[in-house]
C-alpha atoms as a PDB file:
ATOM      1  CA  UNK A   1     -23.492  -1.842  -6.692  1.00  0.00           C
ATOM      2  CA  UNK A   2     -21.478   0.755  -4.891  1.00  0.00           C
ATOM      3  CA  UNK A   3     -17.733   0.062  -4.372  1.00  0.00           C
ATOM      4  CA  UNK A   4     -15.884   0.742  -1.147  1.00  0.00           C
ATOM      5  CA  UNK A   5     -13.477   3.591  -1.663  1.00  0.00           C
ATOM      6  CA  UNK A   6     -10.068   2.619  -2.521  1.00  0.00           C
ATOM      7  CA  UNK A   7      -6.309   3.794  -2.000  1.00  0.00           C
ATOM      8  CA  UNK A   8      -3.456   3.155  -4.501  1.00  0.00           C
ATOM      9  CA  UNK A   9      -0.683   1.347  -3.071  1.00  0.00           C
ATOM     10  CA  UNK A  10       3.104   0.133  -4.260  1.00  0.00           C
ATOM     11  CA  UNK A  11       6.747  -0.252  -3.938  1.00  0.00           C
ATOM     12  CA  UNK A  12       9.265   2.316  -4.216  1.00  0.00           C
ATOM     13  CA  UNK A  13      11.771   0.954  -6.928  1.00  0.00           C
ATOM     14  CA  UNK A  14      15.090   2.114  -4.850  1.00  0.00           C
ATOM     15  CA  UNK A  15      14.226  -0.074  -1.529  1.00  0.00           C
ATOM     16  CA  UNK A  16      10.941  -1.841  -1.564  1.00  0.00           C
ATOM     17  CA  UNK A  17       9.169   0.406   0.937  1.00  0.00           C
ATOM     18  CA  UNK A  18       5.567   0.705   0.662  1.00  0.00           C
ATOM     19  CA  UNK A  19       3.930   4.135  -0.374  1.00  0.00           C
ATOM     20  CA  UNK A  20       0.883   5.103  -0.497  1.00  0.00           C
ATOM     21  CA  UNK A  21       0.046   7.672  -3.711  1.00  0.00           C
ATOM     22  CA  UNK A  22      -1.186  11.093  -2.244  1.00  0.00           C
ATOM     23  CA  UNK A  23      -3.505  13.945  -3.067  1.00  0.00           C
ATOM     24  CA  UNK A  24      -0.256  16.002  -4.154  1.00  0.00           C
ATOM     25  CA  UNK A  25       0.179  13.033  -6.649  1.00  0.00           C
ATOM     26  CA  UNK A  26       3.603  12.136  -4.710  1.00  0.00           C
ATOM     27  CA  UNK A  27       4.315   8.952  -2.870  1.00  0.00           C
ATOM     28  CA  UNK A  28       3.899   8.997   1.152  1.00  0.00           C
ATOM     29  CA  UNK A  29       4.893   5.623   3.634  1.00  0.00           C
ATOM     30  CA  UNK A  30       2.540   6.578   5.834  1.00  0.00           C
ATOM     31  CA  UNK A  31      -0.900   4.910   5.257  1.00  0.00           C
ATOM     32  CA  UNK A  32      -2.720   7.937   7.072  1.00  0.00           C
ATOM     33  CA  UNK A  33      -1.327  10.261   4.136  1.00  0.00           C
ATOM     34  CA  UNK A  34      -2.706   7.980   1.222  1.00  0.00           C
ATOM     35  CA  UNK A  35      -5.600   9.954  -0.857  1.00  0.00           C
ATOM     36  CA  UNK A  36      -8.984   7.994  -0.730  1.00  0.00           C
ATOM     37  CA  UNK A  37     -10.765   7.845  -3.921  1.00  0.00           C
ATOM     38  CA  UNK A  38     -14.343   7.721  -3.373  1.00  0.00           C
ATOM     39  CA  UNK A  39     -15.712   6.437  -6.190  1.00  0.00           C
ATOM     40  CA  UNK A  40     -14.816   3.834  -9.529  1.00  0.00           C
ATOM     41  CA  UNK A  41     -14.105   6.623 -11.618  1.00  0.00           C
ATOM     42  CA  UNK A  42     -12.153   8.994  -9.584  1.00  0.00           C
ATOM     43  CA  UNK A  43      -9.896   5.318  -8.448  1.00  0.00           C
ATOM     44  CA  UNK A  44      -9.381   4.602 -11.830  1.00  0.00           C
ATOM     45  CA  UNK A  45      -7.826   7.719 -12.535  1.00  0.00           C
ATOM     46  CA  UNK A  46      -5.774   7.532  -9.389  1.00  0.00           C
ATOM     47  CA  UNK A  47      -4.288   4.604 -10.968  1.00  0.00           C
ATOM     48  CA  UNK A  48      -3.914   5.481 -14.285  1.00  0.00           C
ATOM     49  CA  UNK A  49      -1.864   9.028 -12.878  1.00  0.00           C
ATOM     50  CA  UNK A  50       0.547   7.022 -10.889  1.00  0.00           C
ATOM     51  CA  UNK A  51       1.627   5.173 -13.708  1.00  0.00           C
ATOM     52  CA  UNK A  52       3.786   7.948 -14.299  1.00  0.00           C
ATOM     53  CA  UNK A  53       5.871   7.149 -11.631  1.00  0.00           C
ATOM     54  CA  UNK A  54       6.262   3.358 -12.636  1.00  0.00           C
ATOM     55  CA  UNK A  55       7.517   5.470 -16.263  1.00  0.00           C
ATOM     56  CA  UNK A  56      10.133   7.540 -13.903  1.00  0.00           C
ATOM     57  CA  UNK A  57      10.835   4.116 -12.483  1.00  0.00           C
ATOM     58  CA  UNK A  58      10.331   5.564  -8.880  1.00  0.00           C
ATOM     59  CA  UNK A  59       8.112   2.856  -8.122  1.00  0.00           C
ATOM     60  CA  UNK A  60       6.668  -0.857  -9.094  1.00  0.00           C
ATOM     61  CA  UNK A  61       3.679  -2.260  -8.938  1.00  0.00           C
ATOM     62  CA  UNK A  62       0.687   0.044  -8.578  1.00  0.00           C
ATOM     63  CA  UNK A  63      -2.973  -1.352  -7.579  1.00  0.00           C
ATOM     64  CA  UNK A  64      -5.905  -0.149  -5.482  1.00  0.00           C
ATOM     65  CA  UNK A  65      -7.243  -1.948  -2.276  1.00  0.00           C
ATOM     66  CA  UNK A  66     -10.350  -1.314  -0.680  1.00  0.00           C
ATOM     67  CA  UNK A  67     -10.354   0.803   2.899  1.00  0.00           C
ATOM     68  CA  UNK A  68     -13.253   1.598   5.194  1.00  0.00           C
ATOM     69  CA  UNK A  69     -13.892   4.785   6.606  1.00  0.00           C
ATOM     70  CA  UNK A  70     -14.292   4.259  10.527  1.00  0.00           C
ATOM     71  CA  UNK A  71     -14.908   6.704  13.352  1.00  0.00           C
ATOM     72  CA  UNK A  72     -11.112   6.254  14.217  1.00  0.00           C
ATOM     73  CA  UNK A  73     -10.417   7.031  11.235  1.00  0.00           C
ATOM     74  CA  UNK A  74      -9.580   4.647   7.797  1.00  0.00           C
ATOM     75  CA  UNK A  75      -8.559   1.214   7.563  1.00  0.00           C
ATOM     76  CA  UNK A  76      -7.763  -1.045   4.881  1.00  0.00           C
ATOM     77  CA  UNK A  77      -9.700  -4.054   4.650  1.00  0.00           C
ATOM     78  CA  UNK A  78      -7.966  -6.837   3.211  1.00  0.00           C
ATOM     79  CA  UNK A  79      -5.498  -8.899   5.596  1.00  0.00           C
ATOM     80  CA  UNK A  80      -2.621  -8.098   3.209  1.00  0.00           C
ATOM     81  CA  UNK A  81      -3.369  -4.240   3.047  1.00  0.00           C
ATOM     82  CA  UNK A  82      -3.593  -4.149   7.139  1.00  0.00           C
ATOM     83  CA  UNK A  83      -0.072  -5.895   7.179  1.00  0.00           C
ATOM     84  CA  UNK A  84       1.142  -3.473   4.279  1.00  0.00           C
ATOM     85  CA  UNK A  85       0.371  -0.165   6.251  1.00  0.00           C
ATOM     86  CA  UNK A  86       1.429  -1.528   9.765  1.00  0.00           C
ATOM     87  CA  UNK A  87       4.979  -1.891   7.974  1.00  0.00           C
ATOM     88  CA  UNK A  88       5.345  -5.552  10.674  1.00  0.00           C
ATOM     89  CA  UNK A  89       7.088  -8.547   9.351  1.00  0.00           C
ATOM     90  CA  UNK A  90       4.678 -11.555   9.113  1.00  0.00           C
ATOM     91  CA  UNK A  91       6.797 -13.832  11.508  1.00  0.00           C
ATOM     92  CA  UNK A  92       8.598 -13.189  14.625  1.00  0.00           C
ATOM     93  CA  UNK A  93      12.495 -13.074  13.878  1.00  0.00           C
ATOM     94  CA  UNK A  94      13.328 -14.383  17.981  1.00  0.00           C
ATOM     95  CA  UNK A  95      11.210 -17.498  17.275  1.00  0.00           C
ATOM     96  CA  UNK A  96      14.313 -18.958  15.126  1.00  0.00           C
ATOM     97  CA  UNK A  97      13.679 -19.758  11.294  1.00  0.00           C
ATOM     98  CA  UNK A  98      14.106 -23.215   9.125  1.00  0.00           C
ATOM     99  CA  UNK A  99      16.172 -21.172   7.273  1.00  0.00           C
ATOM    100  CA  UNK A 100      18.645 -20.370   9.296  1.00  0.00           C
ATOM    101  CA  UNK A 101      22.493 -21.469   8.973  1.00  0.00           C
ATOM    102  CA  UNK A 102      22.412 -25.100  10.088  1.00  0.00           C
ATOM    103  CA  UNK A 103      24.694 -25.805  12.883  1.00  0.00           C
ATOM    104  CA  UNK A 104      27.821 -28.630  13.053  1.00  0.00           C
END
């Protein structure tokens, strides 16, 4: 069975931002800069090489996440991953929040 190809995605350590792991084996925030691994093997050792900036503690968290290769270019597939490279908060901040000071 043939996997989709895959990105590896994370956290930079010093402010949470997303980053996508590049061909230059550096960290990018945009999405469209992320290197796509084609295959299991060639993923794998994506991952494995990015470790070494988890050791440099530049960034947390490293994983790979499926992305389809479109005529318009590539998109991730899972929900999370499309809200990851859009870099949108999940809720609107004008609609108010429960967690919001309560008032007297």
């Amino acid at each position: 069975m043939a996997i989709a190809p895959q990105m590896v995605t994370a956290n930079r350590l010093s402010d949470g931002a997303v980053v996508y792991y590049t061909e230059a084996k550096s960290w990018s925030e945009n999405f469209v800069d992320g290197a796509v691994w084609p295959d299991k093997d060639s993923a794998d050792g994506a991952l494995v090489a990015s470790e070494d900036a988890v050791k440099a503690r530049l960034v947390v968290g490293p994983y790979l996440f499926d992305v389809a290769v479109t005529e318009a270019g590539l998109k991730p597939i899972g929900a999370r991953e499309r809200i990851r490279a859009d870099h949108k908060p999940t809720f609107e901040p004008d609609q108010g929040s429960w967690t919001g000071p309560i008032a007297e």
